[in-house]
C-alpha atoms as a PDB file:
ATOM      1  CA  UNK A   1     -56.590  39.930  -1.942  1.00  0.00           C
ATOM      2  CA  UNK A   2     -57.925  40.733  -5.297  1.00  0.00           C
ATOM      3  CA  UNK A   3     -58.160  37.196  -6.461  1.00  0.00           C
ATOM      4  CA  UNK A   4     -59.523  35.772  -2.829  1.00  0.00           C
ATOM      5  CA  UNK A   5     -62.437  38.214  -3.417  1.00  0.00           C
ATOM      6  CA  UNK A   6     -64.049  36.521  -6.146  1.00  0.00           C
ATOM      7  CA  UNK A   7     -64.916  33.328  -3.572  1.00  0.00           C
ATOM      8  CA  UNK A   8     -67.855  33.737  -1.797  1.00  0.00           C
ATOM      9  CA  UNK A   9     -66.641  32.300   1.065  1.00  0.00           C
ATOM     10  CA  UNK A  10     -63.902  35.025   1.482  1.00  0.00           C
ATOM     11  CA  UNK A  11     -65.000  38.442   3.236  1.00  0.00           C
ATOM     12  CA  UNK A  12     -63.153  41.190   4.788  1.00  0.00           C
ATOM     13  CA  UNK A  13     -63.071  42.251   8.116  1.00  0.00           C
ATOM     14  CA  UNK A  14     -62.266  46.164   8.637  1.00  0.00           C
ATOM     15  CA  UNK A  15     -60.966  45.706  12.117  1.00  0.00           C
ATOM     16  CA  UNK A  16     -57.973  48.184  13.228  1.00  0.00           C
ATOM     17  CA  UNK A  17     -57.802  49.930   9.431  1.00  0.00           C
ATOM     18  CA  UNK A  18     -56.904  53.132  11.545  1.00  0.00           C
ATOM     19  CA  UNK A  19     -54.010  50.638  12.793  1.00  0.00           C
ATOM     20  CA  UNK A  20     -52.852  50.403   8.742  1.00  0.00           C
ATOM     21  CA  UNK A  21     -52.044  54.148   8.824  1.00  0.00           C
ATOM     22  CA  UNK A  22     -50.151  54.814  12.218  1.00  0.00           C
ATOM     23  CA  UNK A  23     -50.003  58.999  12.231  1.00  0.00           C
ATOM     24  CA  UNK A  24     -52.696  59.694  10.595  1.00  0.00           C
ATOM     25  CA  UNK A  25     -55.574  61.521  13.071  1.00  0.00           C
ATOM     26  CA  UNK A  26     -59.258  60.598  12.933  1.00  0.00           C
ATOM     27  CA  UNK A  27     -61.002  60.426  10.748  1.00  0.00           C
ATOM     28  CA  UNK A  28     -58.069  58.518   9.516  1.00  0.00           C
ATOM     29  CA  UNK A  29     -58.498  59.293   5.385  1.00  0.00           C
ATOM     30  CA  UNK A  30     -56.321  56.198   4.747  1.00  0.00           C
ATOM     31  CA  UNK A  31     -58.513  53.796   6.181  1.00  0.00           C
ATOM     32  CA  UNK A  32     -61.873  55.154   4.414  1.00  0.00           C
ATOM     33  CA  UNK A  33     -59.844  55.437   1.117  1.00  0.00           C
ATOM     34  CA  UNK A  34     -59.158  52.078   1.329  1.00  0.00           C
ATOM     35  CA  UNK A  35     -62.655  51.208   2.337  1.00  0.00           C
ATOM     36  CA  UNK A  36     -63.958  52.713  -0.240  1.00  0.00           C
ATOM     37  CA  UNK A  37     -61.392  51.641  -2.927  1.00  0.00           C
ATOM     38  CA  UNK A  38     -62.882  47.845  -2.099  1.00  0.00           C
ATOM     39  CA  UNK A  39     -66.200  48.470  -2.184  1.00  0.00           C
ATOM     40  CA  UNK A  40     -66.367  50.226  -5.609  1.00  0.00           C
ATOM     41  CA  UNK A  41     -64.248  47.152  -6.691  1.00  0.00           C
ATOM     42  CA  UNK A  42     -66.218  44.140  -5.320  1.00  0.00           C
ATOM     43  CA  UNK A  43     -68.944  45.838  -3.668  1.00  0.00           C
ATOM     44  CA  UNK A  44     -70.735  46.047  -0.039  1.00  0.00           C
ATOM     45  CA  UNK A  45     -71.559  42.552  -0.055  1.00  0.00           C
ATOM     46  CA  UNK A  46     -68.221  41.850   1.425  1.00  0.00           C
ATOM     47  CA  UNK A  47     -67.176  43.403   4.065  1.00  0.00           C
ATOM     48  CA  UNK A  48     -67.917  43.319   7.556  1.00  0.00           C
ATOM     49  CA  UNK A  49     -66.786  46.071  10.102  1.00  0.00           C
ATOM     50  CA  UNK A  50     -64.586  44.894  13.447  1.00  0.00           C
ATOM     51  CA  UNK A  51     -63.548  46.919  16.060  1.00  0.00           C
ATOM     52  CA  UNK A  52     -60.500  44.182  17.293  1.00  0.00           C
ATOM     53  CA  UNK A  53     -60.877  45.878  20.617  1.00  0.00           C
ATOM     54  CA  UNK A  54     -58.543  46.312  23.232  1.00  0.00           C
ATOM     55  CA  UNK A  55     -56.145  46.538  20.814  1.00  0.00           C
ATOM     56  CA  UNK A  56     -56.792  49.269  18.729  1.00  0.00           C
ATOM     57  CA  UNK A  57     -57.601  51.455  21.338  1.00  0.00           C
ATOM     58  CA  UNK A  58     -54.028  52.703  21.076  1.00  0.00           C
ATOM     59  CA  UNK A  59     -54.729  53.702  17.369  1.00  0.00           C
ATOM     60  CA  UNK A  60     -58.614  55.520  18.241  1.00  0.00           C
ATOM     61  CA  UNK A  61     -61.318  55.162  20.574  1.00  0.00           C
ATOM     62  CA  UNK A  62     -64.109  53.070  19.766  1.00  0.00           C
ATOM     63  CA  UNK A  63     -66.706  56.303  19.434  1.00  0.00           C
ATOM     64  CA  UNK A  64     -64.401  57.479  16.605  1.00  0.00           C
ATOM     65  CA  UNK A  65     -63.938  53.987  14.760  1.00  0.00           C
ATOM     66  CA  UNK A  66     -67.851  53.743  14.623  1.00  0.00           C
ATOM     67  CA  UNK A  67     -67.974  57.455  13.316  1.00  0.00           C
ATOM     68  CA  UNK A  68     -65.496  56.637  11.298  1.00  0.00           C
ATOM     69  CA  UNK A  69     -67.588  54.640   9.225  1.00  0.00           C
ATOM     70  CA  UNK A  70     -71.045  56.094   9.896  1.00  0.00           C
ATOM     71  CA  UNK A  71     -69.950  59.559   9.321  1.00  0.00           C
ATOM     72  CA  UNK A  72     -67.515  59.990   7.052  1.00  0.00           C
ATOM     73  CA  UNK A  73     -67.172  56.860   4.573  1.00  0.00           C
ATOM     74  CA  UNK A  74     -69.689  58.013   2.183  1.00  0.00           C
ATOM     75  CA  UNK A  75     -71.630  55.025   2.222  1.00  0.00           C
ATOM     76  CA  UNK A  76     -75.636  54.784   1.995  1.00  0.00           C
ATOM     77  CA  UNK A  77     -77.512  53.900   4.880  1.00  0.00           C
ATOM     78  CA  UNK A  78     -78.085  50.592   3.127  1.00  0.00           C
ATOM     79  CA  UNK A  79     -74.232  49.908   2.837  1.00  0.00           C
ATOM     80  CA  UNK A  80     -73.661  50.653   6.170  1.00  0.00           C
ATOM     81  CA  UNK A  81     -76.453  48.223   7.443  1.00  0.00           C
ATOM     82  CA  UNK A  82     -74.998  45.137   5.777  1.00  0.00           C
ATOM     83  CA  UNK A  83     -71.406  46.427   6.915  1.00  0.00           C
ATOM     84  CA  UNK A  84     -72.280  46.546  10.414  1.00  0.00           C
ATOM     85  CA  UNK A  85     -75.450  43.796  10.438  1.00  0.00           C
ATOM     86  CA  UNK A  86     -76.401  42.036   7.297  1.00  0.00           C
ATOM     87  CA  UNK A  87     -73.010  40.751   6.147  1.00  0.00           C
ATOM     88  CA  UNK A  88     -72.086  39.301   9.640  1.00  0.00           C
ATOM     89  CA  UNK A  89     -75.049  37.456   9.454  1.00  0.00           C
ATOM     90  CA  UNK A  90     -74.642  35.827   6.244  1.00  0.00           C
ATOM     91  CA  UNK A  91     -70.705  34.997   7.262  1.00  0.00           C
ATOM     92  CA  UNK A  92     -70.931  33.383  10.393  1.00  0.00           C
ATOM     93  CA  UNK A  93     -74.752  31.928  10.465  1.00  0.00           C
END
């Protein structure tokens, strides 16, 4: 993954990351560590958030994968915009 990020064709989707750490509760630490580990490495420009909905609705409920990332990854506002908005955008249009 580390060398795919350099291309800027190549993003990351953040779908089901509470799905990576099975047993861990909301607001699954594993996940945001690892969120955060990538964007300090090759920044927000990157990565778009997913729910992959139905099935990670065994892992959380959708209310707590959105807080997930509005409320406890420690992004700024503007992070979170192109996360949730901005990068989509750019990816598929």
């Amino acid at each position: 993954m580390c060398a795919l990020a350099s291309y800027d064709n190549v993003w990351v989707d953040l779908a089901a990351m509470c799905d990576l750490f099975l047993g861990e509760e909301y607001p699954f630490p594993g996940s945001l560590d690892m969120l955060n580990r990538f964007v300090d490495r090759y920044g927000d420009d990157k990565v778009i958030w997913g729910s992959d909905i139905p099935g990670s609705l065994n892992s959380a409920t959708y209310r707590e994968m959105m807080d997930m990332f509005e409320k406890h990854s420690g992004l700024s506002e503007q992070s979170k915009n192109k996360l949730f908005y901005e990068n989509a955008l750019k990816a598929y249009f």
